[in-house]
PDB file of N, CA and C in Angstrom:
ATOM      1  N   UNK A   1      87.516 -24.109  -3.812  1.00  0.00           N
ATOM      2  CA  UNK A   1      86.274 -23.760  -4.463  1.00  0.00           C
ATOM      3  C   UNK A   1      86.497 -22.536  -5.340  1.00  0.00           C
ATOM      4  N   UNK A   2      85.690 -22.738  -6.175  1.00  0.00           N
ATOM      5  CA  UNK A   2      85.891 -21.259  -7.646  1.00  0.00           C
ATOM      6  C   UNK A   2      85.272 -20.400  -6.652  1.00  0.00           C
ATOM      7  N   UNK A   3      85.441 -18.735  -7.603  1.00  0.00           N
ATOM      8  CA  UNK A   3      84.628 -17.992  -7.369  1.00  0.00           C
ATOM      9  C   UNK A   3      83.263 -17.934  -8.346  1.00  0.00           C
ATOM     10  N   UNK A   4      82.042 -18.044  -7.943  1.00  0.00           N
ATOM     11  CA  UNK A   4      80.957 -18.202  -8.856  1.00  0.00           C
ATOM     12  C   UNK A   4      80.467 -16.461  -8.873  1.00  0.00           C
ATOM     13  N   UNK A   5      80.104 -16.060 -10.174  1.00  0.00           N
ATOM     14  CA  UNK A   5      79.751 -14.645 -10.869  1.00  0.00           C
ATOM     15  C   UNK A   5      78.578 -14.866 -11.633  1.00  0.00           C
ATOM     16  N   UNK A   6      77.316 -14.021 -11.214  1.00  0.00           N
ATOM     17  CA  UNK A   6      75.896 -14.146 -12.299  1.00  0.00           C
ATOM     18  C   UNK A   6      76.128 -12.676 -11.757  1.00  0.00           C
ATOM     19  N   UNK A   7      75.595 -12.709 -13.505  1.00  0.00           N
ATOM     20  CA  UNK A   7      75.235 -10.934 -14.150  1.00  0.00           C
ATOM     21  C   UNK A   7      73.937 -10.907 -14.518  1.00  0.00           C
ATOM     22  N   UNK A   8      72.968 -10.712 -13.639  1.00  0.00           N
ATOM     23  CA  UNK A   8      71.853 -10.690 -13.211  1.00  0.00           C
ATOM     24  C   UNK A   8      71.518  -9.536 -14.738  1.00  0.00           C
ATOM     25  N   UNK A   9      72.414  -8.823 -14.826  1.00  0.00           N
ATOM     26  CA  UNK A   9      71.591  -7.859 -15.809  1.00  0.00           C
ATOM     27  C   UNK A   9      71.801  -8.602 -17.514  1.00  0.00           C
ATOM     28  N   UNK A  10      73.278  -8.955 -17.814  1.00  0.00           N
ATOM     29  CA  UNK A  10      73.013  -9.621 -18.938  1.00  0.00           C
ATOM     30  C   UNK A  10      71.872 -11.034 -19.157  1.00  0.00           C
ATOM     31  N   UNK A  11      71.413 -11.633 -17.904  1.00  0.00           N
ATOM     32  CA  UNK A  11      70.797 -12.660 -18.385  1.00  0.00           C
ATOM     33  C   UNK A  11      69.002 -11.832 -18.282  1.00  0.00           C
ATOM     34  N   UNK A  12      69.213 -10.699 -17.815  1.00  0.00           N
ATOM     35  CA  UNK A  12      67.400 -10.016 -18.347  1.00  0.00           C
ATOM     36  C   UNK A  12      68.074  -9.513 -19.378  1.00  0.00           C
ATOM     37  N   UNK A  13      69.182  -8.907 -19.947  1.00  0.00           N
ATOM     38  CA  UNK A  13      69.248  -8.889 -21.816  1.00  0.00           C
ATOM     39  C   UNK A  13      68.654  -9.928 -22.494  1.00  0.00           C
ATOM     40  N   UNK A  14      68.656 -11.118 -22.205  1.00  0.00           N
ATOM     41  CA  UNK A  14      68.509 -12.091 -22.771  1.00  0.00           C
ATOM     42  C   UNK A  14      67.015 -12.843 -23.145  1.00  0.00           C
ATOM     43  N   UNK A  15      66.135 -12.492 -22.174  1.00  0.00           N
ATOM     44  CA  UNK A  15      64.935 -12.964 -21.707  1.00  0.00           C
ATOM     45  C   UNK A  15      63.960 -11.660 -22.671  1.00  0.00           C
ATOM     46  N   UNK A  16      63.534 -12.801 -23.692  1.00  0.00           N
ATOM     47  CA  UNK A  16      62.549 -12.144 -24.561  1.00  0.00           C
ATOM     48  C   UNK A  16      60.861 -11.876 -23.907  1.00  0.00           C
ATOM     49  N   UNK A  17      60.576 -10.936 -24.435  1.00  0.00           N
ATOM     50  CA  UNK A  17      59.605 -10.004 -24.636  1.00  0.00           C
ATOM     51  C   UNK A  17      58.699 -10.064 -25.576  1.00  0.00           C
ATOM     52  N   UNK A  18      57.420  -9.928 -25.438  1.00  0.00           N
ATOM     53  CA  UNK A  18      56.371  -9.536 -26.673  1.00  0.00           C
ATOM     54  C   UNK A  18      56.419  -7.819 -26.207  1.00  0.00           C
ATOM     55  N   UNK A  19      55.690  -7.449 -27.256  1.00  0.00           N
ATOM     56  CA  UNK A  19      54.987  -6.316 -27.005  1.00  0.00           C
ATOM     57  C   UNK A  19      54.544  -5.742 -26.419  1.00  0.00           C
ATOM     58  N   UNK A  20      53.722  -6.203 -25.338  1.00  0.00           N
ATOM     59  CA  UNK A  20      53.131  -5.712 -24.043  1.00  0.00           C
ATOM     60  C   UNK A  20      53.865  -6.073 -22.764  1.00  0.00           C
ATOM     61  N   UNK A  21      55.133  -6.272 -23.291  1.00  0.00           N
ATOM     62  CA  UNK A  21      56.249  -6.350 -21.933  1.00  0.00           C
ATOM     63  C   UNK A  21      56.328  -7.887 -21.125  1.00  0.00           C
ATOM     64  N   UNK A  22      55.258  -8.782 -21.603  1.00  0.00           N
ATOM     65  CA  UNK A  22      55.348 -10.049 -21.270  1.00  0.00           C
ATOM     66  C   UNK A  22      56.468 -10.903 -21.786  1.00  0.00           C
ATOM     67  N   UNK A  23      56.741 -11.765 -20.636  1.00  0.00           N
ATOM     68  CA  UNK A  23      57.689 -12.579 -20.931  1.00  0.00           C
ATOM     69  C   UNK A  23      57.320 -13.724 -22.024  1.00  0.00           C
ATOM     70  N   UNK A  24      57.931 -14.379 -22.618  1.00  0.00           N
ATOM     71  CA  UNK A  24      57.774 -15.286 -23.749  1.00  0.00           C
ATOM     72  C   UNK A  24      58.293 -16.590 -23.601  1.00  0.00           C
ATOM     73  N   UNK A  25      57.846 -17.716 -22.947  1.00  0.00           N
ATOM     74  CA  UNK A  25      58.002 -19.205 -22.607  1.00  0.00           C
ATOM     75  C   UNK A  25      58.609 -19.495 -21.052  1.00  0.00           C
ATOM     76  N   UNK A  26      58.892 -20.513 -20.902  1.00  0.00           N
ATOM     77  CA  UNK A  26      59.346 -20.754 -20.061  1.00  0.00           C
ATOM     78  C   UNK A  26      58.659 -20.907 -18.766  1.00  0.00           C
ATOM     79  N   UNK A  27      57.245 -20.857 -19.040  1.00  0.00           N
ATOM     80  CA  UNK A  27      56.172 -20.823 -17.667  1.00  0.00           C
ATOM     81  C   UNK A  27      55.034 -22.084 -17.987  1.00  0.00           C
ATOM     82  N   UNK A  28      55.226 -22.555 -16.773  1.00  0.00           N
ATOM     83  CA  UNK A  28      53.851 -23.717 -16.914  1.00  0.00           C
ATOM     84  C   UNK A  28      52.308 -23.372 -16.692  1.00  0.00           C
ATOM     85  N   UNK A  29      51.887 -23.293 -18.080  1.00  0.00           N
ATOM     86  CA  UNK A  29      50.029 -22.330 -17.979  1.00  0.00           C
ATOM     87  C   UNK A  29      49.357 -23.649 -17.229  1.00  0.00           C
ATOM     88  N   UNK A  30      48.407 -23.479 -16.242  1.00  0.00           N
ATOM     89  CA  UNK A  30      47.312 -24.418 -16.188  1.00  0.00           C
ATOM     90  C   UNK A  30      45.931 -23.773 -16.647  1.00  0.00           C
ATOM     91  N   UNK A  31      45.009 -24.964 -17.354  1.00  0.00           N
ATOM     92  CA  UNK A  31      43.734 -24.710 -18.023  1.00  0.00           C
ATOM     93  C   UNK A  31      42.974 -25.635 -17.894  1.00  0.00           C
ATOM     94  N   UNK A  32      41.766 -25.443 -18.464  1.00  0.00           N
ATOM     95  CA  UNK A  32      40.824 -26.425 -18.382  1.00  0.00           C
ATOM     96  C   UNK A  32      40.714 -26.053 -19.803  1.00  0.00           C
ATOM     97  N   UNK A  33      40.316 -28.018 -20.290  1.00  0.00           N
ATOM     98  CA  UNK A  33      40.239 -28.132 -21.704  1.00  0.00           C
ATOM     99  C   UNK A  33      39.120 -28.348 -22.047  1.00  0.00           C
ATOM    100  N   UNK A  34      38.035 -27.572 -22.278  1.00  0.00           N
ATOM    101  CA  UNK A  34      36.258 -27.697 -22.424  1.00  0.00           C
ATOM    102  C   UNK A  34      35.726 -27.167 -23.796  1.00  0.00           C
ATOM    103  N   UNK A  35      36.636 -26.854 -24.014  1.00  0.00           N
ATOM    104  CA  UNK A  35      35.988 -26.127 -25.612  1.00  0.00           C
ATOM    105  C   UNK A  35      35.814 -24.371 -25.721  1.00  0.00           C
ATOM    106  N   UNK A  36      35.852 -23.785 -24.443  1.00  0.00           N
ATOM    107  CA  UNK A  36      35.596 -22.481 -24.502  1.00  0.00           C
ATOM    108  C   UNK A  36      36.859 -21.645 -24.969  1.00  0.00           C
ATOM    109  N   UNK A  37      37.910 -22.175 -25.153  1.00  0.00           N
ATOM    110  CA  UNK A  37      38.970 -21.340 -25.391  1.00  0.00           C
ATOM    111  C   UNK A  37      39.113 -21.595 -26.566  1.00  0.00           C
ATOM    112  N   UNK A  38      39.736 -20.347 -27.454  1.00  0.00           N
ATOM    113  CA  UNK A  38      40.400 -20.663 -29.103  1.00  0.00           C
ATOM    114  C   UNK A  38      41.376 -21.262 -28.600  1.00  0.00           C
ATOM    115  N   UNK A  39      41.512 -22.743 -29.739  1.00  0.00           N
ATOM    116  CA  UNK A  39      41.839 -23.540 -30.080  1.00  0.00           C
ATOM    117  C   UNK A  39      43.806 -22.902 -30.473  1.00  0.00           C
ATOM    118  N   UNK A  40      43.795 -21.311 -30.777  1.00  0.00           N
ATOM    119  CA  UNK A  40      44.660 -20.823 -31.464  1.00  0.00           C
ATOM    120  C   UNK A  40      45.669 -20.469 -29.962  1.00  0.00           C
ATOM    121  N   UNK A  41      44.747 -19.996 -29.011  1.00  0.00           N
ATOM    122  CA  UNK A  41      45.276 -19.727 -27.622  1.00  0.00           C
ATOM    123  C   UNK A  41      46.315 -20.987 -27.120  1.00  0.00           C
ATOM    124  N   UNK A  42      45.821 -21.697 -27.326  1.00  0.00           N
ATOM    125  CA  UNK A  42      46.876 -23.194 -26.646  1.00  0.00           C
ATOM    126  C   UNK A  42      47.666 -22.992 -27.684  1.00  0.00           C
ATOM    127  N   UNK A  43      47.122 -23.174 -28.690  1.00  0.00           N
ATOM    128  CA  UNK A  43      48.597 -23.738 -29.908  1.00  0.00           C
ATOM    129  C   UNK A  43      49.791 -22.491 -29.843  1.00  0.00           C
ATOM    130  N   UNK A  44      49.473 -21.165 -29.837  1.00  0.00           N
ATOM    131  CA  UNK A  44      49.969 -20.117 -29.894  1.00  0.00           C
ATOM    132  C   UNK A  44      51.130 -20.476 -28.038  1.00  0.00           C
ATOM    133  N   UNK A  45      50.583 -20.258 -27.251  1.00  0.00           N
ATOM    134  CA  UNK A  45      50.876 -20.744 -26.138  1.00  0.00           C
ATOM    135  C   UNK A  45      52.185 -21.455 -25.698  1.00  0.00           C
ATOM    136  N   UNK A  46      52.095 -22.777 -26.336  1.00  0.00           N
ATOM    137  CA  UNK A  46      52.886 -23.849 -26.240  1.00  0.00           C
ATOM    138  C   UNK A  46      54.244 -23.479 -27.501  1.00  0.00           C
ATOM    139  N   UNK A  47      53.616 -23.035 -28.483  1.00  0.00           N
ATOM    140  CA  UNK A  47      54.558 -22.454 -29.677  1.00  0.00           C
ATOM    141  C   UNK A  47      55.686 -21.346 -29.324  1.00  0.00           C
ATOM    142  N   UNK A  48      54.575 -20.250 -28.042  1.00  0.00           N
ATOM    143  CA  UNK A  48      56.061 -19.647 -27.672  1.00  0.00           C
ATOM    144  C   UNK A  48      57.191 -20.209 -26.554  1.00  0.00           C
ATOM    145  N   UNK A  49      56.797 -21.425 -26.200  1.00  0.00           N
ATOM    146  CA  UNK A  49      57.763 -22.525 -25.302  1.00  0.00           C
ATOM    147  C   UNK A  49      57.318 -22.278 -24.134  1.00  0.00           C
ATOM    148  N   UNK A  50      56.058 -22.364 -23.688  1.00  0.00           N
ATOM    149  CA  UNK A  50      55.335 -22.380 -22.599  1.00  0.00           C
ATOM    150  C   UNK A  50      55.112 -24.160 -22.558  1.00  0.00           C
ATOM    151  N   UNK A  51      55.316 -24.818 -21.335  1.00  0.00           N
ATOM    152  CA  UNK A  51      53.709 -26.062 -21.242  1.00  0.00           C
ATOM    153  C   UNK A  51      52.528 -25.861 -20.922  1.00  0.00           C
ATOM    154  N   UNK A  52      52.140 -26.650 -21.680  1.00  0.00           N
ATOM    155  CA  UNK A  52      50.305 -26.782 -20.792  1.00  0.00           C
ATOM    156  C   UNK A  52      50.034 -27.569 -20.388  1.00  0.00           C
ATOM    157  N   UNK A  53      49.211 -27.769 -18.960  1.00  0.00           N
ATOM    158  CA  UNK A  53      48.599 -28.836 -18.092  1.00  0.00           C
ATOM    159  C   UNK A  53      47.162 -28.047 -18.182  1.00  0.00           C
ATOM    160  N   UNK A  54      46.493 -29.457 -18.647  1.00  0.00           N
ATOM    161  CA  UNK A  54      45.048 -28.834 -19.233  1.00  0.00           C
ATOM    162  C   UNK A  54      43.993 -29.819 -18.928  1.00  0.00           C
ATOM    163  N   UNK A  55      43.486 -29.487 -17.615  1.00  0.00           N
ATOM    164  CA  UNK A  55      42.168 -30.734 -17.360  1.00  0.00           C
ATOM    165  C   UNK A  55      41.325 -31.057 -18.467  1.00  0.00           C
ATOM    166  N   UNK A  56      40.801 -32.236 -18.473  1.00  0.00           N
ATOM    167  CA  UNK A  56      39.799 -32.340 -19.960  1.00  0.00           C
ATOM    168  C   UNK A  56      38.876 -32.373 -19.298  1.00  0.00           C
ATOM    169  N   UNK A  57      38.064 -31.748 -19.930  1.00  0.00           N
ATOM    170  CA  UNK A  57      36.402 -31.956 -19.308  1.00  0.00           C
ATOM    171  C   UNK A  57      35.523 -31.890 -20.431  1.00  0.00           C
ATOM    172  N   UNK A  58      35.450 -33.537 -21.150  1.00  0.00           N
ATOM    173  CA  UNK A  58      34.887 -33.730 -22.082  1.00  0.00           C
ATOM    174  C   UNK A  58      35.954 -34.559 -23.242  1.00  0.00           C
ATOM    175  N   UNK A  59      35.430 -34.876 -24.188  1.00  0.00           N
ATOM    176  CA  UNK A  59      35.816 -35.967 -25.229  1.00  0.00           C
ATOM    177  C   UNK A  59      37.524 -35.019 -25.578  1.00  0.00           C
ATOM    178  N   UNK A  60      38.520 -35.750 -25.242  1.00  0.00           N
ATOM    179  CA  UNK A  60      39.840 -35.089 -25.439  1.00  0.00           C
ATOM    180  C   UNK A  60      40.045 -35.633 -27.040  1.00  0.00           C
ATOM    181  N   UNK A  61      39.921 -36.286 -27.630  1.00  0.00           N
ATOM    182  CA  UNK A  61      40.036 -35.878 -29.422  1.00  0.00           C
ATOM    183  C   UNK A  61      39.031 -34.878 -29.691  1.00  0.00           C
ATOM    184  N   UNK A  62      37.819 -34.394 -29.295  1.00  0.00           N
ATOM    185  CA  UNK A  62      37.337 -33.187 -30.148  1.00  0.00           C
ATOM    186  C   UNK A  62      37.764 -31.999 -29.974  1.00  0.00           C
ATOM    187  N   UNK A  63      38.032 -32.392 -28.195  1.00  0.00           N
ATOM    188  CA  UNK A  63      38.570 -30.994 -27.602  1.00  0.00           C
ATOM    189  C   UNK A  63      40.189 -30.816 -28.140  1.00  0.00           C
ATOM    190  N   UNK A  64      41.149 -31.249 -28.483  1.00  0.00           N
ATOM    191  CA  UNK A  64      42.271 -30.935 -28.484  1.00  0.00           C
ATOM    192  C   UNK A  64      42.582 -30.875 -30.195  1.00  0.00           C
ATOM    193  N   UNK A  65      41.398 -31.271 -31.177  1.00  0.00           N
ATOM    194  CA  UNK A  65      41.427 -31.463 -32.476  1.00  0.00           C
ATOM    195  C   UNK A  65      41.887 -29.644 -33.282  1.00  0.00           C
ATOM    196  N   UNK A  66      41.360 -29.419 -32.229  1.00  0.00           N
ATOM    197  CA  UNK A  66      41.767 -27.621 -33.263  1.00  0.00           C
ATOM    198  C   UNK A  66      43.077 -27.720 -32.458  1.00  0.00           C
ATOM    199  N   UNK A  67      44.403 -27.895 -31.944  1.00  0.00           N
ATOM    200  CA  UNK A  67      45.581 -27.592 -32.071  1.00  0.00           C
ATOM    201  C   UNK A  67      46.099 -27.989 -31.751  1.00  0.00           C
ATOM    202  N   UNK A  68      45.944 -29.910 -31.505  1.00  0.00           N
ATOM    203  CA  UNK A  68      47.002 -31.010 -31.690  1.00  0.00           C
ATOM    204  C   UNK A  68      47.816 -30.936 -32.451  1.00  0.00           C
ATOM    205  N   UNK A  69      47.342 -30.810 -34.123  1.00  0.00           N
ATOM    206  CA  UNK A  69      48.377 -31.218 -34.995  1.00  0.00           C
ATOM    207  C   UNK A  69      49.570 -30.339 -35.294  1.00  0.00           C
ATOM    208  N   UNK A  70      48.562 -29.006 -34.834  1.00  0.00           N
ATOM    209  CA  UNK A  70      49.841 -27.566 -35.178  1.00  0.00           C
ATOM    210  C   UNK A  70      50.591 -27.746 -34.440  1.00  0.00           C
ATOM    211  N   UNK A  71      50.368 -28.402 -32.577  1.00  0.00           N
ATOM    212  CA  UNK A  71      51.806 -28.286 -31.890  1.00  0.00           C
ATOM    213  C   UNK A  71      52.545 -29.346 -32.142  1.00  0.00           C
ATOM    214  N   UNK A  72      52.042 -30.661 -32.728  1.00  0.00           N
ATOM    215  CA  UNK A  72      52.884 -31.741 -33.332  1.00  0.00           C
ATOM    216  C   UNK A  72      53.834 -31.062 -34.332  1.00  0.00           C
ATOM    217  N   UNK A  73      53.227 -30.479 -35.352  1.00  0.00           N
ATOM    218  CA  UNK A  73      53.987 -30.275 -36.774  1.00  0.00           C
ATOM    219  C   UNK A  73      54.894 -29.024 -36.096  1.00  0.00           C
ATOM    220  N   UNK A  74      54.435 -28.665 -35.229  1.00  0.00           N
ATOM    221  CA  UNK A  74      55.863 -27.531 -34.906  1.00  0.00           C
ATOM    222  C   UNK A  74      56.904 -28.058 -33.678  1.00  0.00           C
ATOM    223  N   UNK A  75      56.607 -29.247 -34.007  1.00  0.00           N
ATOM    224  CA  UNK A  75      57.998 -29.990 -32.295  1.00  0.00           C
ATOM    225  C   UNK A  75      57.290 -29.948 -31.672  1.00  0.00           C
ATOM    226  N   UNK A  76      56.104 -29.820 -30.691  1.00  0.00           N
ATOM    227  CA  UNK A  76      55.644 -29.816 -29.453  1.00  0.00           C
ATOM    228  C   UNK A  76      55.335 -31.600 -29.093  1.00  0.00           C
ATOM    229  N   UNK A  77      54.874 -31.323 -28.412  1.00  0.00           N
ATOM    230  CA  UNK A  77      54.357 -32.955 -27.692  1.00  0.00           C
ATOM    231  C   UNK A  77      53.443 -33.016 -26.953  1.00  0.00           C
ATOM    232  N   UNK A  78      52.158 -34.195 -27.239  1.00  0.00           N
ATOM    233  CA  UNK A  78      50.854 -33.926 -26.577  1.00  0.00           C
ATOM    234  C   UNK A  78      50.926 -35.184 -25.398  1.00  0.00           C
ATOM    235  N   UNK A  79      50.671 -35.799 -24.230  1.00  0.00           N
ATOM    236  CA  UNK A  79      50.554 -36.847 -23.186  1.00  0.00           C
ATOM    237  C   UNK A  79      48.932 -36.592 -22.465  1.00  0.00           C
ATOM    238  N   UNK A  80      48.379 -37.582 -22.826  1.00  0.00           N
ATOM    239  CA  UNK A  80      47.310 -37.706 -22.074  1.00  0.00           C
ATOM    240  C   UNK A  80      47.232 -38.529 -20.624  1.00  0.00           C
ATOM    241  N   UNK A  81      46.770 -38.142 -19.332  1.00  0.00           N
ATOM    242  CA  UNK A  81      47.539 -38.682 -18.498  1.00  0.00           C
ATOM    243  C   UNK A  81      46.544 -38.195 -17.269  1.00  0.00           C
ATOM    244  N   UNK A  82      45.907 -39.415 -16.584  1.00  0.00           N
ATOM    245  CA  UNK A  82      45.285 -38.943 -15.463  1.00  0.00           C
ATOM    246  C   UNK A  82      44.126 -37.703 -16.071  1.00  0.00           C
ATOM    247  N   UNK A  83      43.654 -37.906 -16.328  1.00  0.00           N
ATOM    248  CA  UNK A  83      42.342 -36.699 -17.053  1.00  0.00           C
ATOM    249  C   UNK A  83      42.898 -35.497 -17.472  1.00  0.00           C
ATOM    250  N   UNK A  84      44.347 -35.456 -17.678  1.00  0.00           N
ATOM    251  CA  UNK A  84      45.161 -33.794 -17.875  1.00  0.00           C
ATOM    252  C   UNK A  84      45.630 -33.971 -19.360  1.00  0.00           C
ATOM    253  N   UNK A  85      45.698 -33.134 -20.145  1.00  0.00           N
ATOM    254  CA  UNK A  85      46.376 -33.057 -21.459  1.00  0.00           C
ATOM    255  C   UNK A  85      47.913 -32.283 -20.987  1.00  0.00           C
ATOM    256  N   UNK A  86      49.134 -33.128 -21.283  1.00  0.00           N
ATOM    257  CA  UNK A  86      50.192 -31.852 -20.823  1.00  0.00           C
ATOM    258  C   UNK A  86      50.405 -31.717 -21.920  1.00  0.00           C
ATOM    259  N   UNK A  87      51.554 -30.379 -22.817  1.00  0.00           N
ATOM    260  CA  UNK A  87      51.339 -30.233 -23.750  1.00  0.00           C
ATOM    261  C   UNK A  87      53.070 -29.361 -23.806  1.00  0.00           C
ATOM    262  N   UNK A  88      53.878 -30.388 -24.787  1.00  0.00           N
ATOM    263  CA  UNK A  88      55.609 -29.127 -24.343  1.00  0.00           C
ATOM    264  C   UNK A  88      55.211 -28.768 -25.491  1.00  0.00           C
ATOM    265  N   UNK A  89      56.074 -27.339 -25.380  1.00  0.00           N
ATOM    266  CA  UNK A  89      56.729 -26.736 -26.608  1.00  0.00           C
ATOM    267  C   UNK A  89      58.170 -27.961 -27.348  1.00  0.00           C
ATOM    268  N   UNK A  90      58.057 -26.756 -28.420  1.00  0.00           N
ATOM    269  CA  UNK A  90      59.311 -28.072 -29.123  1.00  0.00           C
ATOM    270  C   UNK A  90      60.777 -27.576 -28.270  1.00  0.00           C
ATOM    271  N   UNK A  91      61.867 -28.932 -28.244  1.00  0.00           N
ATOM    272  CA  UNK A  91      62.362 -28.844 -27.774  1.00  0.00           C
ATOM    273  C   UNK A  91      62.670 -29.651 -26.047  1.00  0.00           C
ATOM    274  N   UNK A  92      60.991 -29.356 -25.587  1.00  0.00           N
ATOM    275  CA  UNK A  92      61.196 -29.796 -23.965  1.00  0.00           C
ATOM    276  C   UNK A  92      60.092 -31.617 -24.046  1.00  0.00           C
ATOM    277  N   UNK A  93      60.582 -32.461 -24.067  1.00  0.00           N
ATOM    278  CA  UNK A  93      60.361 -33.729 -24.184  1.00  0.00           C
ATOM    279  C   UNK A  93      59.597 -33.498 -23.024  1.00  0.00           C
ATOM    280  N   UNK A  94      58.608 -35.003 -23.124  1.00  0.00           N
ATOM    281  CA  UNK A  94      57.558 -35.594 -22.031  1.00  0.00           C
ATOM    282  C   UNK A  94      58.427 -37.056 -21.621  1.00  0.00           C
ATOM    283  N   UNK A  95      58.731 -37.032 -20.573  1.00  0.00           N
ATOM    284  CA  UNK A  95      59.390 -38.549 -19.943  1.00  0.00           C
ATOM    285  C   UNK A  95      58.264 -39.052 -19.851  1.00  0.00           C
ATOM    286  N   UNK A  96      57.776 -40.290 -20.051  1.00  0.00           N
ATOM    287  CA  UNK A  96      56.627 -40.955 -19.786  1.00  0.00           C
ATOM    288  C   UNK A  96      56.933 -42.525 -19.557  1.00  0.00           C
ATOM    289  N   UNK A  97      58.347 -42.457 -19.221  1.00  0.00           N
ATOM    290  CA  UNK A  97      59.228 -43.957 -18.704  1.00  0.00           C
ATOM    291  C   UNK A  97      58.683 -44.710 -17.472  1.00  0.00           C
ATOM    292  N   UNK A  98      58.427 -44.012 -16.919  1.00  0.00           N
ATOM    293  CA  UNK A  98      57.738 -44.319 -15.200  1.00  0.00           C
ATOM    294  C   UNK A  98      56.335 -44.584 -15.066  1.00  0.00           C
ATOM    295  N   UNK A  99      55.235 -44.670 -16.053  1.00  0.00           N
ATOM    296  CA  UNK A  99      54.261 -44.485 -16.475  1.00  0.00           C
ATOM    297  C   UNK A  99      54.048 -46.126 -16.640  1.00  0.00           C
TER     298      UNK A  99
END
């Protein structure tokens, strides 16, 4: 057997940051999709390589119409599924083979 080595500190070099010290993707948000949230919040969201799992509660084309197309046109991917909108950033595919 090898010897296995993680450098715990170069891989937090690595792990981006906003401004207020938050981490940037890589976390699965859950929401409810009702209309009360900007439309800019999800799209923004999923854009920094977050997913979203987003109950619909209510007509899912009006509700998801303010920032379907932005996470389409930027790589993301929308699956409607069991009353949930999931939602990748670009890059992380939806398997929907088993479906």
């Amino acid at each position: 057997m090898t010897d296995f080595s993680l450098d715990l500190g170069a891989v937090e070099d690595q792990i981006e940051e906003d401004d207020e010290g938050e981490t940037l993707g890589g976390e699965v948000v859950l929401g409810v999709l009702d209309g009360t949230a900007d439309p800019d919040e999800w799209c923004e969201t999923v854009l920094r390589g977050n997913v979203l799992v987003l109950a619909v509660e209510g007509d899912i084309n009006e509700l998801a119409a303010g920032f379907a197309r932005d996470v389409r046109d930027g790589g993301g991917e929308l699956v409607h599924f069991r009353g949930f909108l999931v939602v990748s950033p670009p890059g992380v595919s939806i398997d929907t083979d088993r479906l």
